[in-house]
N, C-alpha and C. Protein backbone atom coordinates (compact mmCIF):
# COMPACT_ATOMS: atom_id res chain seq x y z
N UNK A 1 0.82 -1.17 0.00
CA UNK A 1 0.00 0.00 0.00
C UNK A 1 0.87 1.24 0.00
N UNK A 2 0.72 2.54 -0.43
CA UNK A 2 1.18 3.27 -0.68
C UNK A 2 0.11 4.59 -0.17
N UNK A 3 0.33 5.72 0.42
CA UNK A 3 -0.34 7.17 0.39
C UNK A 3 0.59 7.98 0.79
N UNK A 4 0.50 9.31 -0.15
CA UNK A 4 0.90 10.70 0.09
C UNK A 4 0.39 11.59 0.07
N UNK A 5 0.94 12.74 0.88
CA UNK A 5 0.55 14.06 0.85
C UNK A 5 1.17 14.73 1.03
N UNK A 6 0.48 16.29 -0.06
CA UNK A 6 2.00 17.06 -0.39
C UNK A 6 0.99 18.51 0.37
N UNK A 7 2.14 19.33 0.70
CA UNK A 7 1.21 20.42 1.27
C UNK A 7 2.35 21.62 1.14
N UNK A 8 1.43 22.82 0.21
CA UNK A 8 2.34 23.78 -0.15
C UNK A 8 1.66 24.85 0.69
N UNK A 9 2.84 25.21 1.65
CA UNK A 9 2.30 26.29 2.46
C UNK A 9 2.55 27.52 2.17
N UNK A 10 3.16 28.52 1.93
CA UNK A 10 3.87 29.20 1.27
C UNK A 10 4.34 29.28 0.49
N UNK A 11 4.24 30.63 -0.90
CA UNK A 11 4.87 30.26 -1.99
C UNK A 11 6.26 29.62 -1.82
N UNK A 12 6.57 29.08 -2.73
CA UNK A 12 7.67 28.20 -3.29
C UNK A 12 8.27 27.21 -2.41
N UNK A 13 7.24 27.08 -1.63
CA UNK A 13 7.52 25.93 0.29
C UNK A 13 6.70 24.97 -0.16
N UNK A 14 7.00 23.58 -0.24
CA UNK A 14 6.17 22.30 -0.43
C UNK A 14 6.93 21.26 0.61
N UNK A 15 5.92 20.57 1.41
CA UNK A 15 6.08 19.71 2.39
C UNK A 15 4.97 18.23 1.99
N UNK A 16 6.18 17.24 2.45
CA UNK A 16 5.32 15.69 1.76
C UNK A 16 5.51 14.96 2.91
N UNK A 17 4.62 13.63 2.85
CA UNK A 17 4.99 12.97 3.57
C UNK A 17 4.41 11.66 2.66
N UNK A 18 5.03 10.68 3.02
CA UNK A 18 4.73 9.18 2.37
C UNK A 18 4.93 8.32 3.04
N UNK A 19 4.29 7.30 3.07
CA UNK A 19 4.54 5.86 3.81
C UNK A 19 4.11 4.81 2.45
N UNK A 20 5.02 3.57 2.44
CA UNK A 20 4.83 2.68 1.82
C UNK A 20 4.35 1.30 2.97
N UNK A 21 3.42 0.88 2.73
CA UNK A 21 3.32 -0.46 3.44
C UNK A 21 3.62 -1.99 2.78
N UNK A 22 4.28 -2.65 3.64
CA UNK A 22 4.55 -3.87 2.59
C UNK A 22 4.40 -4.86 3.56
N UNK A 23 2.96 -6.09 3.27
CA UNK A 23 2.36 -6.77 4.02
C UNK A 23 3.31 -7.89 4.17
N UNK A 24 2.97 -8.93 5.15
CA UNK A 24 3.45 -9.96 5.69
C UNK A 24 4.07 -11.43 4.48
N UNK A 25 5.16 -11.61 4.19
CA UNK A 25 5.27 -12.52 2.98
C UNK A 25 5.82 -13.78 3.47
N UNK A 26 5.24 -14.90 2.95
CA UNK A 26 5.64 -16.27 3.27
C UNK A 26 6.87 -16.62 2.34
N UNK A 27 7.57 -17.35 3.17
CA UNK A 27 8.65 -18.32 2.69
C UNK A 27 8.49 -19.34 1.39
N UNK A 28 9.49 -19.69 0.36
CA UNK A 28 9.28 -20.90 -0.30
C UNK A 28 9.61 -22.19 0.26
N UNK A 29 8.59 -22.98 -0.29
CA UNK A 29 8.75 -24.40 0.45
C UNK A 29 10.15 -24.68 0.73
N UNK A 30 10.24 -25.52 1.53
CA UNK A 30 11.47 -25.79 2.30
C UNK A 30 12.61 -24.61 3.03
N UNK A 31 11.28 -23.46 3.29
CA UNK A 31 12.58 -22.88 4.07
C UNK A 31 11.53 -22.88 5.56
N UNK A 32 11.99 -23.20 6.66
CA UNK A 32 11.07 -23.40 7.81
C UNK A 32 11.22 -22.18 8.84
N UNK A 33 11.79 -21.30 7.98
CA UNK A 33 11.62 -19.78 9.63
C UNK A 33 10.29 -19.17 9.23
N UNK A 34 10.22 -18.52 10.23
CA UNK A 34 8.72 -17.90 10.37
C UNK A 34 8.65 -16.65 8.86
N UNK A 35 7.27 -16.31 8.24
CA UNK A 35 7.11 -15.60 7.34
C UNK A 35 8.03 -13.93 7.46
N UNK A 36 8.28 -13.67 6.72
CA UNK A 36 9.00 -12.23 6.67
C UNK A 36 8.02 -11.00 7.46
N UNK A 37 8.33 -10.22 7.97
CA UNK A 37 7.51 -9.28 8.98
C UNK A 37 6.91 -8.31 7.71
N UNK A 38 5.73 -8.15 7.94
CA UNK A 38 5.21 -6.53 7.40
C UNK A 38 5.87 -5.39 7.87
N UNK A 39 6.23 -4.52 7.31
CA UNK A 39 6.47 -3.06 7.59
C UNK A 39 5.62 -2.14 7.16
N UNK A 40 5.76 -0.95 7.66
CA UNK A 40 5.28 -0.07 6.77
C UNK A 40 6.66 1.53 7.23
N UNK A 41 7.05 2.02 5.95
CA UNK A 41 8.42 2.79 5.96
C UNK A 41 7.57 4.34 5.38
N UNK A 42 8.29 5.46 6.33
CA UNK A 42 7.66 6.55 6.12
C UNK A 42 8.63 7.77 6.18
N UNK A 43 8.71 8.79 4.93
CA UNK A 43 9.22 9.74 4.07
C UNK A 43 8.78 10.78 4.28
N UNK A 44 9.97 11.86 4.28
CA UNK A 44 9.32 12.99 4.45
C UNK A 44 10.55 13.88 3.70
N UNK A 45 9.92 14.69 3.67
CA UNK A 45 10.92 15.97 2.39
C UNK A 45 10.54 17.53 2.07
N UNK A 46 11.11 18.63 3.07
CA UNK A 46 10.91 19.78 2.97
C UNK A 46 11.21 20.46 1.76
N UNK A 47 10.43 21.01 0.70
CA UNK A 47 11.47 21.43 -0.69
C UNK A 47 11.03 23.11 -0.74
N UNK A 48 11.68 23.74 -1.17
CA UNK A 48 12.24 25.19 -1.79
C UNK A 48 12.09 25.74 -3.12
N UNK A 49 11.52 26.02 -3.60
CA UNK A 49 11.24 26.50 -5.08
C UNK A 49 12.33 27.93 -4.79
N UNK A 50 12.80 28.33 -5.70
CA UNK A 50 13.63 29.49 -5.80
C UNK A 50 13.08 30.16 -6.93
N UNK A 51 13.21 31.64 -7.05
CA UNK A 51 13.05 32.43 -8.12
C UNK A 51 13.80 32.06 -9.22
N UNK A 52 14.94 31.80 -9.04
CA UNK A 52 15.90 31.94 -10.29
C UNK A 52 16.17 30.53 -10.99
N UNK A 53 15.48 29.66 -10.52
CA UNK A 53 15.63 28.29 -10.77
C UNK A 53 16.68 27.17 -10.04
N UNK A 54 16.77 27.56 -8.93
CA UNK A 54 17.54 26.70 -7.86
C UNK A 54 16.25 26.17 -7.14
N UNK A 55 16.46 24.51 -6.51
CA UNK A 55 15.37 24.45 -5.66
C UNK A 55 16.11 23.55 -4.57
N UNK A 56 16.08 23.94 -3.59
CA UNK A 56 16.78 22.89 -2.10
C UNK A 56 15.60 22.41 -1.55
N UNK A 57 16.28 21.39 -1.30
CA UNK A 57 15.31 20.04 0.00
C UNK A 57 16.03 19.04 1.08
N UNK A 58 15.41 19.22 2.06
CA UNK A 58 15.85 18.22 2.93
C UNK A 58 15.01 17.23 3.44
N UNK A 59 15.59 15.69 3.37
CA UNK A 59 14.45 14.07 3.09
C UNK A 59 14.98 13.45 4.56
N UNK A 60 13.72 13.03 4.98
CA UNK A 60 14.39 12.36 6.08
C UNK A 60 13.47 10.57 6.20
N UNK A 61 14.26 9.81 5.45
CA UNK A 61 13.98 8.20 4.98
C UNK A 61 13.77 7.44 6.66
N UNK A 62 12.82 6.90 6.12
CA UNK A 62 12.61 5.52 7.37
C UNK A 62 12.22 6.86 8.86
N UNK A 63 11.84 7.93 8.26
CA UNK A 63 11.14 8.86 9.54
C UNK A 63 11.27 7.82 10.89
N UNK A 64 10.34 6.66 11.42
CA UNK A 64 10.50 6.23 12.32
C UNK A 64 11.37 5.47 13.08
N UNK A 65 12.19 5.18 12.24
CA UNK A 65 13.69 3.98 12.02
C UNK A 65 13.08 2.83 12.36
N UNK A 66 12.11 2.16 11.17
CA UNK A 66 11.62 1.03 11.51
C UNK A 66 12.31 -0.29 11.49
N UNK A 67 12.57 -1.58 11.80
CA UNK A 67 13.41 -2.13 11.35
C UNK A 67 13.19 -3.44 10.53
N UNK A 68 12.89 -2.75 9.34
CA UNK A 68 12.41 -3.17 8.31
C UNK A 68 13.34 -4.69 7.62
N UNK A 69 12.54 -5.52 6.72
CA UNK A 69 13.95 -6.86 6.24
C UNK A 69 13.28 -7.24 5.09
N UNK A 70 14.11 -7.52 4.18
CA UNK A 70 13.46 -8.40 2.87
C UNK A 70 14.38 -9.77 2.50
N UNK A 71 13.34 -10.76 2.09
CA UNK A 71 14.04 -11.77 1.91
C UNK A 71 14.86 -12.34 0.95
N UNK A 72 16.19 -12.97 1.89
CA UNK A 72 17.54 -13.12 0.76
C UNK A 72 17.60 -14.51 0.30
N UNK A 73 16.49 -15.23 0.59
CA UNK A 73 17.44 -16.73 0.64
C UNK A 73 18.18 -17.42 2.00
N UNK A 74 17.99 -18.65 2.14
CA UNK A 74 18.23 -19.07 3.34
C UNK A 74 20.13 -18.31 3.89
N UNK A 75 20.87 -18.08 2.97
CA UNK A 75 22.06 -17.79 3.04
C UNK A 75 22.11 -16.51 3.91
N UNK A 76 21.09 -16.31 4.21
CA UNK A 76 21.27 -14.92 4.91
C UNK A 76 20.17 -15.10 5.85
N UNK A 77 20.47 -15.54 7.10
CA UNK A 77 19.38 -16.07 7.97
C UNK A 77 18.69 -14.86 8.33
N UNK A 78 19.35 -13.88 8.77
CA UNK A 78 18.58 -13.12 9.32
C UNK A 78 17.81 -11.34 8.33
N UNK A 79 17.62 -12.54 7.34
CA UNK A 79 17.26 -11.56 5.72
C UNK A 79 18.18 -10.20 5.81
N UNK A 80 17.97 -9.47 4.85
CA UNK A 80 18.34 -8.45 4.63
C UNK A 80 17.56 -7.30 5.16
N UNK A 81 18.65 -6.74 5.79
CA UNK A 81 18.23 -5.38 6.47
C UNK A 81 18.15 -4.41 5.63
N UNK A 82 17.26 -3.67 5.45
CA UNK A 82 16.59 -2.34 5.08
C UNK A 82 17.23 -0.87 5.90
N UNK A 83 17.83 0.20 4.97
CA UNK A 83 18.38 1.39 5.81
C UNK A 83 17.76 1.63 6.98
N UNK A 84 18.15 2.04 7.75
CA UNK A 84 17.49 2.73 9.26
C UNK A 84 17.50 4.34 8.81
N UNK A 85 16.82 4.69 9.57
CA UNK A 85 16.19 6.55 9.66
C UNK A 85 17.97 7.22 8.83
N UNK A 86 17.51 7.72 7.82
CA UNK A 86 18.82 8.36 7.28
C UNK A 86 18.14 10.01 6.63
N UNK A 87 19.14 10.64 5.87
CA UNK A 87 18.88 11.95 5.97
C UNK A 87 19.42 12.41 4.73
N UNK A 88 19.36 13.16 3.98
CA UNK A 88 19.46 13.26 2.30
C UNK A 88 18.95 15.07 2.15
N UNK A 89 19.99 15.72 1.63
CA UNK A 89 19.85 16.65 1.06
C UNK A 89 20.16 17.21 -0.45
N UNK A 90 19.63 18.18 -0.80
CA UNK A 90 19.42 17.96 -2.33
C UNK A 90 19.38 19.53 -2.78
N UNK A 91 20.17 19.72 -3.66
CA UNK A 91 20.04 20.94 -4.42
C UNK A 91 20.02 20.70 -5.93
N UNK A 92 19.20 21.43 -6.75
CA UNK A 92 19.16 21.56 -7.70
C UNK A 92 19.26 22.90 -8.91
N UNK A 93 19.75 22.97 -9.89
CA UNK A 93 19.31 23.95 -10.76
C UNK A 93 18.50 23.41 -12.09
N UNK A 94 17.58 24.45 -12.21
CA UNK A 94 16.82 24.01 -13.90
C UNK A 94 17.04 24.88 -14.50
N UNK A 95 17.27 24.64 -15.65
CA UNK A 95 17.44 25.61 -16.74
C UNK A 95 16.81 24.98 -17.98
């Protein structure tokens, strides 16, 4: 499942937020640990419109630091870990 919302408060000020949900997934036959956990991972991203065509933003991934896993194959018992709460900034120009 997926929902967003974007909210522009002020000219050239836009604020989002997103969550992806990703439900509970079973194993292939012959692997006997318990099914992979549901998560649900949630986004957020302050952005800047500029006059002159610059636009800055700052993202802040996994908002809750969930501790999210997807499955690798028995070779990796304890599946693959998913980033924890990280932080991403961004400038741009358009022309």
């Amino acid at each position: 499942g997926y929902v967003r919302i974007d909210w522009t408060f002020l000219p050239h000020w836009n604020w989002n937020a997103q969550s992806n949900w990703t439900g509970e997934r079973q194993r292939p036959s012959g692997d006997t640990r318990p099914p992979v956990s549901a998560y649900m991972m949630t986004d957020t991203t302050l952005r800047y419109y500029s006059f002159d065509g610059w636009e800055f933003a700052a993202s802040i991934r996994n908002l809750l630091n969930v501790d999210a896993r997807e499955y690798t194959g028995q070779s990796i018992p304890g599946d693959l870990p998913l980033p924890g709460r990280n932080y991403y900034a961004e400038m741009r120009y358009r022309f």
